[in-house]
Protein backbone atom coordinates (compact mmCIF):
# COMPACT_ATOMS: atom_id res chain seq x y z
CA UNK A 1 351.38 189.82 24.25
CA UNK A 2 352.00 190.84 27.82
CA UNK A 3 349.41 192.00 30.44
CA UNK A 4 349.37 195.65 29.69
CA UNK A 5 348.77 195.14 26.32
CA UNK A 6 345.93 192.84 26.76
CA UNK A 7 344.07 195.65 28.41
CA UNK A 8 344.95 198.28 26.50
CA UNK A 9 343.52 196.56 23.56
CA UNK A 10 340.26 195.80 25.22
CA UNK A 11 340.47 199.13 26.06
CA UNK A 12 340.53 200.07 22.18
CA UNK A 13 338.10 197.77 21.40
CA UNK A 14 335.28 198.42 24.06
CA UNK A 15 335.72 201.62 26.35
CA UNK A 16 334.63 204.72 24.78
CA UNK A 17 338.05 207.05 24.30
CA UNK A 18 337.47 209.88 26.72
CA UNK A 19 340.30 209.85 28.68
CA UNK A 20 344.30 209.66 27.59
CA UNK A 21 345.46 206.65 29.57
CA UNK A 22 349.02 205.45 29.94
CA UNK A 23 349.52 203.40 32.86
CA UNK A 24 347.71 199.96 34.08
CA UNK A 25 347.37 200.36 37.32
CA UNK A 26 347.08 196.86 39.71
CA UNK A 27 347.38 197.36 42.88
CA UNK A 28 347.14 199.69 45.88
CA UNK A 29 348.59 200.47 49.14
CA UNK A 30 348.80 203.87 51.13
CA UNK A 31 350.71 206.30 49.09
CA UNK A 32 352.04 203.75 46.57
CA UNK A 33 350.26 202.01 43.61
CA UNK A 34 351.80 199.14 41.13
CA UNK A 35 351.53 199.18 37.32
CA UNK A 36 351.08 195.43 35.38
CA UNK A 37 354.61 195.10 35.38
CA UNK A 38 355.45 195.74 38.86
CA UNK A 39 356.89 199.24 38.96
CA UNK A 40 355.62 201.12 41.75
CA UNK A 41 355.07 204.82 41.91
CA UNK A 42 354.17 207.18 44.42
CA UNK A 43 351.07 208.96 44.00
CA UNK A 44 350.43 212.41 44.49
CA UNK A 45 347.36 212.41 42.59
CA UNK A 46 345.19 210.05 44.94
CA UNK A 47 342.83 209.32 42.08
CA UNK A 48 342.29 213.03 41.92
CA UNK A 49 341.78 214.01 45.40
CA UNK A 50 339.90 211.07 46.24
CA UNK A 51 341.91 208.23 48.74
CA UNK A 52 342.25 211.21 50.99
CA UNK A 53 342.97 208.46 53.28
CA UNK A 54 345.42 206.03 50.93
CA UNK A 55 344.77 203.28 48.80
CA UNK A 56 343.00 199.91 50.51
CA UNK A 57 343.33 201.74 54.12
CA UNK A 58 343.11 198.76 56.21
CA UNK A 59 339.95 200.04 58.28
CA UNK A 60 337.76 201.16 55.19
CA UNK A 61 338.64 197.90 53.80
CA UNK A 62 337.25 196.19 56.65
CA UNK A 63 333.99 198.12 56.90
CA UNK A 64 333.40 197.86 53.36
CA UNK A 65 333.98 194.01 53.36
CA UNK A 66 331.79 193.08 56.18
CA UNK A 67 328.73 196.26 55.39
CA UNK A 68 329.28 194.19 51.86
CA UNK A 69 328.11 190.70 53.42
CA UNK A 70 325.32 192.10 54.92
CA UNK A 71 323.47 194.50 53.45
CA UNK A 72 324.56 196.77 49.88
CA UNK A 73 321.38 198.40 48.42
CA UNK A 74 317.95 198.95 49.67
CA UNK A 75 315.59 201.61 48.17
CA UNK A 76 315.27 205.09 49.33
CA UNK A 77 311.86 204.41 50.02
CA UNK A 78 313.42 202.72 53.00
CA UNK A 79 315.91 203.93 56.05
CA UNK A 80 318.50 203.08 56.80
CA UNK A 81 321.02 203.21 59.61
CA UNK A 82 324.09 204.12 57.93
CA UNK A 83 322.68 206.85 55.89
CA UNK A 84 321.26 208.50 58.91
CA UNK A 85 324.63 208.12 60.99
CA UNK A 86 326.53 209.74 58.03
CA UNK A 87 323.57 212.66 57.71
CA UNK A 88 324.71 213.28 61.24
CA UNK A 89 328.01 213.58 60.92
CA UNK A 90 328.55 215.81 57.71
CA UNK A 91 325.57 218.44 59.56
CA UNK A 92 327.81 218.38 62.93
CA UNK A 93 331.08 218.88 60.25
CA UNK A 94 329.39 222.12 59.21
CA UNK A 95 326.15 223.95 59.04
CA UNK A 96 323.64 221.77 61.05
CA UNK A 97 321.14 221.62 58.64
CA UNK A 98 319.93 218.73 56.67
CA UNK A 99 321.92 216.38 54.08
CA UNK A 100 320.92 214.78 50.58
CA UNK A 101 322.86 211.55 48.99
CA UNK A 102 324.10 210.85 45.39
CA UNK A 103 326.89 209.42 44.01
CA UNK A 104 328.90 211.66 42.43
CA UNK A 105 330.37 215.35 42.45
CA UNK A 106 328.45 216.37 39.34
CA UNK A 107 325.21 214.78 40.55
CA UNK A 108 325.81 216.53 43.95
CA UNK A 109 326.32 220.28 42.00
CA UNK A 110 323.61 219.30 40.16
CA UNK A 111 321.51 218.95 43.30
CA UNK A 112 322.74 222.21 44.50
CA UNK A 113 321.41 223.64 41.74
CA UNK A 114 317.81 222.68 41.62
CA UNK A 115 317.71 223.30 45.70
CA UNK A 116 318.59 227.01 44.76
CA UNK A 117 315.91 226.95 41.70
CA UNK A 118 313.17 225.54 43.95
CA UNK A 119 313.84 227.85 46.98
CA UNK A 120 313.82 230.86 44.45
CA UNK A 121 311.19 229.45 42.05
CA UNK A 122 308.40 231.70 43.80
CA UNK A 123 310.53 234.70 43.52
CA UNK A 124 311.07 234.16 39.77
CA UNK A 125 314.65 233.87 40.32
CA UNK A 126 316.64 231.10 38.56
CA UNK A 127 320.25 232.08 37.64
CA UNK A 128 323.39 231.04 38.98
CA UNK A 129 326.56 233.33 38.72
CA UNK A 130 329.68 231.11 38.94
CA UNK A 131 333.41 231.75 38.38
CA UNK A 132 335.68 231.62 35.15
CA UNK A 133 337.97 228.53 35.37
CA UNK A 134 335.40 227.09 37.38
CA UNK A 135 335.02 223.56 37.29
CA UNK A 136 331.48 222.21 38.51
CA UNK A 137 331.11 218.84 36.46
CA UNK A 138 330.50 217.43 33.42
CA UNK A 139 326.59 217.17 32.81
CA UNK A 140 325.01 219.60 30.88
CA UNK A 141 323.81 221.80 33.52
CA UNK A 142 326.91 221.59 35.65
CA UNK A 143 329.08 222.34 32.43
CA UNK A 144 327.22 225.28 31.31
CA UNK A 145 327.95 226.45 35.07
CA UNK A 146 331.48 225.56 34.81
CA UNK A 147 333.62 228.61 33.56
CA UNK A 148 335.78 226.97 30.88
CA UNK A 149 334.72 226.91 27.05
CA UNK A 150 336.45 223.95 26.72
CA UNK A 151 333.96 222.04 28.81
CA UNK A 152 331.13 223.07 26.93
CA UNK A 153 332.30 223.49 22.99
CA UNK A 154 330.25 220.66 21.01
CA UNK A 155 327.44 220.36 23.81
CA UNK A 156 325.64 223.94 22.44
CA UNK A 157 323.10 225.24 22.94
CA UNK A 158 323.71 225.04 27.01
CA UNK A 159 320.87 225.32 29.85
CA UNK A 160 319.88 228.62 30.53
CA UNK A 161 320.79 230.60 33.62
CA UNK A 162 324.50 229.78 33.87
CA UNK A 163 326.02 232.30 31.52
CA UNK A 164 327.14 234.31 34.15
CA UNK A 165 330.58 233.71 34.92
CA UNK A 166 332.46 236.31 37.40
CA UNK A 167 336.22 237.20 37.91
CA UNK A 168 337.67 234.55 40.57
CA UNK A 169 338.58 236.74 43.67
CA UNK A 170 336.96 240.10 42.40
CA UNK A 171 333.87 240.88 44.00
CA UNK A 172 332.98 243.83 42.07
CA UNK A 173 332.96 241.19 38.98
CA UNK A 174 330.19 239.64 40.62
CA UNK A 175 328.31 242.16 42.43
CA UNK A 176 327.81 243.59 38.74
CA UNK A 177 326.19 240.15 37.43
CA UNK A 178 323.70 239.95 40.12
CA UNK A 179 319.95 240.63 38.67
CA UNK A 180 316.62 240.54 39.51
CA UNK A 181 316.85 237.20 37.68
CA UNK A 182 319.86 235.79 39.95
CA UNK A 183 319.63 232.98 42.88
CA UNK A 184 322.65 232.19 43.98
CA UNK A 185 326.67 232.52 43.64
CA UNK A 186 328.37 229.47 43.34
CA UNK A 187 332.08 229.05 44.27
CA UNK A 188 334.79 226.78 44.90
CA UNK A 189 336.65 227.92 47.67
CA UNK A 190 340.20 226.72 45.98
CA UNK A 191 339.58 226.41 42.43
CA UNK A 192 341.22 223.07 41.72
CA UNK A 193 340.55 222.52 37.61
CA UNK A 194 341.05 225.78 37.03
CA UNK A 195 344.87 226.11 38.79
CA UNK A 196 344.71 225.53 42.13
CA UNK A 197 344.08 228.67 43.32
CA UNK A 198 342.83 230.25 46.65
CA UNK A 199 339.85 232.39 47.23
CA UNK A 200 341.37 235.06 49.38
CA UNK A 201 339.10 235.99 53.12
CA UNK A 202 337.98 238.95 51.57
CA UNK A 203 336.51 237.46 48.48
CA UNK A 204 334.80 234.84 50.49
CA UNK A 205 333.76 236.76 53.30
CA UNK A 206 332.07 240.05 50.99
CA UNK A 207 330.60 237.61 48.94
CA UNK A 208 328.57 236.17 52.24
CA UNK A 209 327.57 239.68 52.90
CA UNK A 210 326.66 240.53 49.04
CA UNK A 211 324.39 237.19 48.99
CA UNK A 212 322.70 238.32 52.53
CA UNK A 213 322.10 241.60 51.43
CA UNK A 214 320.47 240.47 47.81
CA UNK A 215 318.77 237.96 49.45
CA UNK A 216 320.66 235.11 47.48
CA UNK A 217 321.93 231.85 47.95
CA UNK A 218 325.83 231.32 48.84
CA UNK A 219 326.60 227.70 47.56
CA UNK A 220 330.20 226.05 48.17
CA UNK A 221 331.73 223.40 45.89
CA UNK A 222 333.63 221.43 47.99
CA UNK A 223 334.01 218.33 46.12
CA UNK A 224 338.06 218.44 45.37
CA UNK A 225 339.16 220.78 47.98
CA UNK A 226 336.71 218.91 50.97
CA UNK A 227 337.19 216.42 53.46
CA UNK A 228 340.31 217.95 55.34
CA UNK A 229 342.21 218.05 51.95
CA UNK A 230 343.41 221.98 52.58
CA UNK A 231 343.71 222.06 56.21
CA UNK A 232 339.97 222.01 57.18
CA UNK A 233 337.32 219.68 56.85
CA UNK A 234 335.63 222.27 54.50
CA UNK A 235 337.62 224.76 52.88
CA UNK A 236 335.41 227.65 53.38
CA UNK A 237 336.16 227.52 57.02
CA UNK A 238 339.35 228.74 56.30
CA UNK A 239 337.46 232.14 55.65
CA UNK A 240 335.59 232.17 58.86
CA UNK A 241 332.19 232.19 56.57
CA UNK A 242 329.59 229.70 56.12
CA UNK A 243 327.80 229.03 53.04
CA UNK A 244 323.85 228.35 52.71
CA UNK A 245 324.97 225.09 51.09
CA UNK A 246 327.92 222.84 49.60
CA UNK A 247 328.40 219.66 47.83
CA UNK A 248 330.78 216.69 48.66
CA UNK A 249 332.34 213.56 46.71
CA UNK A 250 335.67 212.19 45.45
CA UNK A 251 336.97 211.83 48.82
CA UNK A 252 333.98 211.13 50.79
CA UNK A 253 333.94 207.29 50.37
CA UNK A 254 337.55 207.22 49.78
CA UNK A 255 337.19 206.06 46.39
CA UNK A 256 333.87 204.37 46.74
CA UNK A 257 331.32 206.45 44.83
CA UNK A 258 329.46 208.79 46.46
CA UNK A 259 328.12 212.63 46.54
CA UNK A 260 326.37 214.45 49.41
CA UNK A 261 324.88 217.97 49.43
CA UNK A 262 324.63 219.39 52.94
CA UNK A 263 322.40 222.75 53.78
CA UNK A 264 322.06 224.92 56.60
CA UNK A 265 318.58 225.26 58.43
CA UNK A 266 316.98 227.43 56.05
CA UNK A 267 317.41 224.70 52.87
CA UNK A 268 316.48 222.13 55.23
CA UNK A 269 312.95 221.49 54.07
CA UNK A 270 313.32 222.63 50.68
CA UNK A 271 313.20 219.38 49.06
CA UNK A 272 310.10 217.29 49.35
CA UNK A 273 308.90 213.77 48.26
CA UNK A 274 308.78 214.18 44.81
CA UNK A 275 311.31 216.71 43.86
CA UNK A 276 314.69 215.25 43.84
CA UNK A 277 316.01 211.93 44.73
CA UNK A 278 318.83 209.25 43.30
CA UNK A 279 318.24 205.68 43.34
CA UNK A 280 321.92 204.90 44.95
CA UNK A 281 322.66 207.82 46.66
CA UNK A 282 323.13 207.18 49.90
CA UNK A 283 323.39 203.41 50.28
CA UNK A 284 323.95 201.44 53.17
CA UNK A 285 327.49 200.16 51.37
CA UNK A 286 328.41 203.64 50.17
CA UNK A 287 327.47 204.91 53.61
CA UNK A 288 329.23 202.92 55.43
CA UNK A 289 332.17 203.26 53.36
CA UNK A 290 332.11 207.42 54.25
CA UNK A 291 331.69 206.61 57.82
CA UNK A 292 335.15 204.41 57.73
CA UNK A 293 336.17 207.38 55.96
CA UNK A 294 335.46 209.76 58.55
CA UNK A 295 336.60 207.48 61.48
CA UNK A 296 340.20 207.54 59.81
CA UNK A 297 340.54 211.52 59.41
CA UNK A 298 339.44 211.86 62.62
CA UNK A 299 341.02 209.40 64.34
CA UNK A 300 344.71 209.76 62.78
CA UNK A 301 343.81 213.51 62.92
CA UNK A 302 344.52 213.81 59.51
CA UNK A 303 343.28 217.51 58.57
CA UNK A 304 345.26 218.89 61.35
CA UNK A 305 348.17 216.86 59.36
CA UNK A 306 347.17 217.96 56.15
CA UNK A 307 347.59 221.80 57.61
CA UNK A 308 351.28 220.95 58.76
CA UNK A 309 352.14 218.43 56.30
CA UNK A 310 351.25 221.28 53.33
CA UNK A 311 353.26 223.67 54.81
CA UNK A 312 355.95 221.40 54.75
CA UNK A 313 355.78 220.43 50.87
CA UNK A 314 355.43 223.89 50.33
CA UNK A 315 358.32 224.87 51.31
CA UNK A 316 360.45 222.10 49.56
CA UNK A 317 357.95 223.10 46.53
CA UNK A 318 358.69 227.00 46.76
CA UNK A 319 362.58 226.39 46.74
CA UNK A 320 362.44 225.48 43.43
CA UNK A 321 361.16 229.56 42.31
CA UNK A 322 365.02 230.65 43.27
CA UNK A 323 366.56 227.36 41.83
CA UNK A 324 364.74 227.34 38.53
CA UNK A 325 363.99 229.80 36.09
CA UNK A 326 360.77 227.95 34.67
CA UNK A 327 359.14 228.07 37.99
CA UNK A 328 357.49 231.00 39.02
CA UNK A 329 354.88 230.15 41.77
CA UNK A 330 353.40 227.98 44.71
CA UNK A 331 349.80 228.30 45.51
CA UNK A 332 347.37 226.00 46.98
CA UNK A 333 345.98 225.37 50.53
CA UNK A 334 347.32 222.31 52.52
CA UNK A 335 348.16 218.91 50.89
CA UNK A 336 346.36 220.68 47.52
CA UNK A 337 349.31 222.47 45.97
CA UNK A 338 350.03 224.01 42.36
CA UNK A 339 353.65 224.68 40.66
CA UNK A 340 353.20 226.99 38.16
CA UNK A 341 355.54 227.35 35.59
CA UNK A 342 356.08 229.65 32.72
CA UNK A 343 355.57 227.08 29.72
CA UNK A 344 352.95 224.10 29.68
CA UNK A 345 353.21 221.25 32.46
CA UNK A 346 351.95 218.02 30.46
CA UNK A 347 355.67 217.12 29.65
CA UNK A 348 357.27 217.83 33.12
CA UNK A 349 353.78 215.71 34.52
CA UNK A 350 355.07 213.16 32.12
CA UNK A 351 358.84 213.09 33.44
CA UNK A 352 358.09 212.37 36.67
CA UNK A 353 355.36 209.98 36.26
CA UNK A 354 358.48 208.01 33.95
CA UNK A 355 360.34 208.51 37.18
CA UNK A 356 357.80 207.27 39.34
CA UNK A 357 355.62 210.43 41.17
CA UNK A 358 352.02 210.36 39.67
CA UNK A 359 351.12 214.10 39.49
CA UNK A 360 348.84 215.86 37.38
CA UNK A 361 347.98 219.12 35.46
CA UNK A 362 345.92 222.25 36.58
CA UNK A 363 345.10 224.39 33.43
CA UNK A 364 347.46 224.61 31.31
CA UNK A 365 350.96 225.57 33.03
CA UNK A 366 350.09 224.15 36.92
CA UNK A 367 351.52 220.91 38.10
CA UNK A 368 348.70 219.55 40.85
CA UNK A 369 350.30 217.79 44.08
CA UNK A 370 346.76 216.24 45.78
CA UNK A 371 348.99 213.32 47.90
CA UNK A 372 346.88 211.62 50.68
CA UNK A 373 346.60 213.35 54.17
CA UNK A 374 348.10 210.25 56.09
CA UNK A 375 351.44 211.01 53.20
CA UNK A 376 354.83 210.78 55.31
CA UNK A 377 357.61 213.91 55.63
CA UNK A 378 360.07 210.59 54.34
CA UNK A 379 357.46 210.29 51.18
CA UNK A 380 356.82 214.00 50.65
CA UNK A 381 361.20 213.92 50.57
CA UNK A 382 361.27 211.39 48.20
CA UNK A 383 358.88 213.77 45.66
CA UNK A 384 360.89 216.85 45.96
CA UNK A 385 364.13 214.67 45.27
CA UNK A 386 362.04 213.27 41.98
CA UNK A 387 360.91 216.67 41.15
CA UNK A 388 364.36 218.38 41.82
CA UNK A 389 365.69 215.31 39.24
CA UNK A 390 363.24 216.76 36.63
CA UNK A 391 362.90 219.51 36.52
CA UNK A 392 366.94 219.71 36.69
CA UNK A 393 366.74 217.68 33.70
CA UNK A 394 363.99 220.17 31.99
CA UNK A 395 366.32 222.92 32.83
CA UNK A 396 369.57 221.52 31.09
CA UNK A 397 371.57 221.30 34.36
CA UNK A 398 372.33 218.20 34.01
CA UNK A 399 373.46 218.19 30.53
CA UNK A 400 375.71 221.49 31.14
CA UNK A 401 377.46 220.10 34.11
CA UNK A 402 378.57 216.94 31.83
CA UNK A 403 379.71 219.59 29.05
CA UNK A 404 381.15 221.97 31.43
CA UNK A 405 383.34 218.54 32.40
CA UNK A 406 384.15 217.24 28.59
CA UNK A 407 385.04 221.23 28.27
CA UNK A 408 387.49 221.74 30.95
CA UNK A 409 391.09 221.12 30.69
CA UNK A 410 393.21 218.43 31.50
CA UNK A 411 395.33 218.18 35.12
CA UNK A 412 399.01 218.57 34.30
């Protein structure tokens, strides 16, 4: 029985069966990672828009390693000097307020949540409008506030106060939702589960003014499309509009766990002892992990590269609408791109993870390009020329070419 089939059957044995695996992964390195039987594939997927920064980046390594021989836990009852650096840092990234640890992007949406309930809990105001195709998380609340049925059928009844979902881009959708009931609007500011699609200026920037002028809270889900992934280190900055708070993860620790929320002076004080906390958010391992994080981006200036390298892949992407029929559209900000196609993507995502470029789905019909920043013009080449290869293949190029050649005559 060979190595991959070892752990696939402990995987059948002992792991509950919530995700569809194929591959066993081994080993990591930059853009690249290695299955159990040595094949190595180029990853576009960065565990979901997580090693923003590549796999085992030689400087996070390092941190990790040596924060790991010295100190890895100590209660929140406790400071400590890494979480306070890294508090620092995300307020001076945006908003200047005051930041809150956890470990994960759900935990962190969670968090947003109850900040908005407990700043409008004297008010008598509780619900949150979000999006449709919104994706927030997967605990109960942060799944009834996620727009997909999907996310929620079998887990009924759902919290209350998250059955507002508003048309993505549309503010009149969501000025009509608001009532006397309603706390805040939260948004992603590219909707990444849901397509990978852009929240236009407008839409962002009207629904700053509609939350000032009904006195509600404007809360940003940044946790796929942060940390420099579209071009900025937040996404909403592309708008030119701040939120009153958003929520970080995935790529934070650069595949170490852990979540942040981050307010602006007004949610500062919100939480007291007593209210919220998380035993492992913010420890001095996952902390220091972020700041190695953080020191990379900035010093390789990786979201200005994100910006240009995007536009790049773009292009190569958006040749493909003329050249193929089944292709009908390129959206996305930076390195987080979508190819939409007329038909469902799972078997074209399939094809070219057999050929060796790790991709993944958006929705139904999207295929999701979420490379890390630091990925090279020679690598982004090499998964246009693997794409190109499939989706020739899907389109029956190939196979005409080789019958237009059994077809045609023979030289005299």
């Amino acid at each position: 029985m060979s190595k991959k089939e070892d752990i696939i059957g402990l995987y059948e044995k002992f792991v509950m069966h919530t995700y569809a695996q194929s591959l066993v992964l081994v080993k990591g390195k930059g853009t690249k990672v290695w299955d159990s039987e040595g094949k190595v594939y180029l990853d576009f997927m960065a565990g979901i828009s997580v090693c923003n920064v590549g796999h085992c980046h030689p400087h996070v390594v390092d941190v990790i390693r040596n924060q790991a021989g010295t100190l890895v836990h100590v209660s929140n009852i406790f400071f400590n000097e890494n979480q306070a650096k890294l508090a620092e840092k995300l307020s001076g990234m945006a908003l200047h307020g005051k930041v809150f640890f956890c470990n994960s992007g759900a935990e962190a949406n969670e968090g947003l949540i109850k900040l908005a309930r407990l700043w409008g809990h004297d008010k008598g105001k509780y619900q949150v409008i979000t999006m449709k195709n919104s994706f927030h998380g997967r605990t109960l609340a942060t799944a009834a506030a996620t727009g997909q049925d999907k996310i929620q059928k079998g887990f009924e009844p759902m919290p209350d106060g998250f059955s507002l979902y508003a048309e993505y881009n549309n503010l009149d959708s969501v000025a009509a939702l608001i009532t006397d009931k309603t706390v805040a609007v939260l948004v992603e500011a590219v909707q990444g589960e849901g397509g990978v699609i852009p929240a236009t200026n407008e839409f962002m920037k009207g629904l700053r003014k509609l939350c000032d002028d009904k006195d509600l809270l404007m809360l940003c889900d940044e946790v796929q499309c942060g940390m420099g992934r579209t071009g900025h280190w937040c996404a909403f900055q592309a708008s030119g509009v701040e939120p009153d708070a958003f929520s970080l993860a995935k790529s934070l620790g650069n595949g170490y766990p852990i979540g942040a929320i981050v307010s602006n002076k007004k949610l500062a004080d919100v939480f007291q002892p007593g209210k919220h906390a998380s035993t492992f958010g913010g420890t001095p391992l996952a902390c220091a992990a972020a700041l190695a994080t953080l020191d990379v981006i900035q010093m390789e200036g990786l979201v200005t590269k994100a910006r240009r390298a995007g536009d790049l892949f773009k292009e190569g992407l958006e040749s493909f609408v003329e050249k193929y029929e089944h292709v009908k559209e390129v959206r996305g900000k930076g390195l987080m791109l979508g190819m939409v196609l007329d038909q469902p993507a799972k078997p074209l995502v399939e094809k070219l993870t057999d050929m060796g470029l790790l991709t993944l789905t958006a929705g139904d019909n999207v295929v999701r390009f979420l490379p890390p920043l630091n990925v090279s013009d020679n690598e982004l080449e090499e998964a246009l020329d693997i794409l190109n290869d499939c989706l020739a293949e899907m389109h029956g190029i190939q196979i005409q070419e080789e019958e237009q050649v059994e077809a045609a005559p023979a030289a005299e």
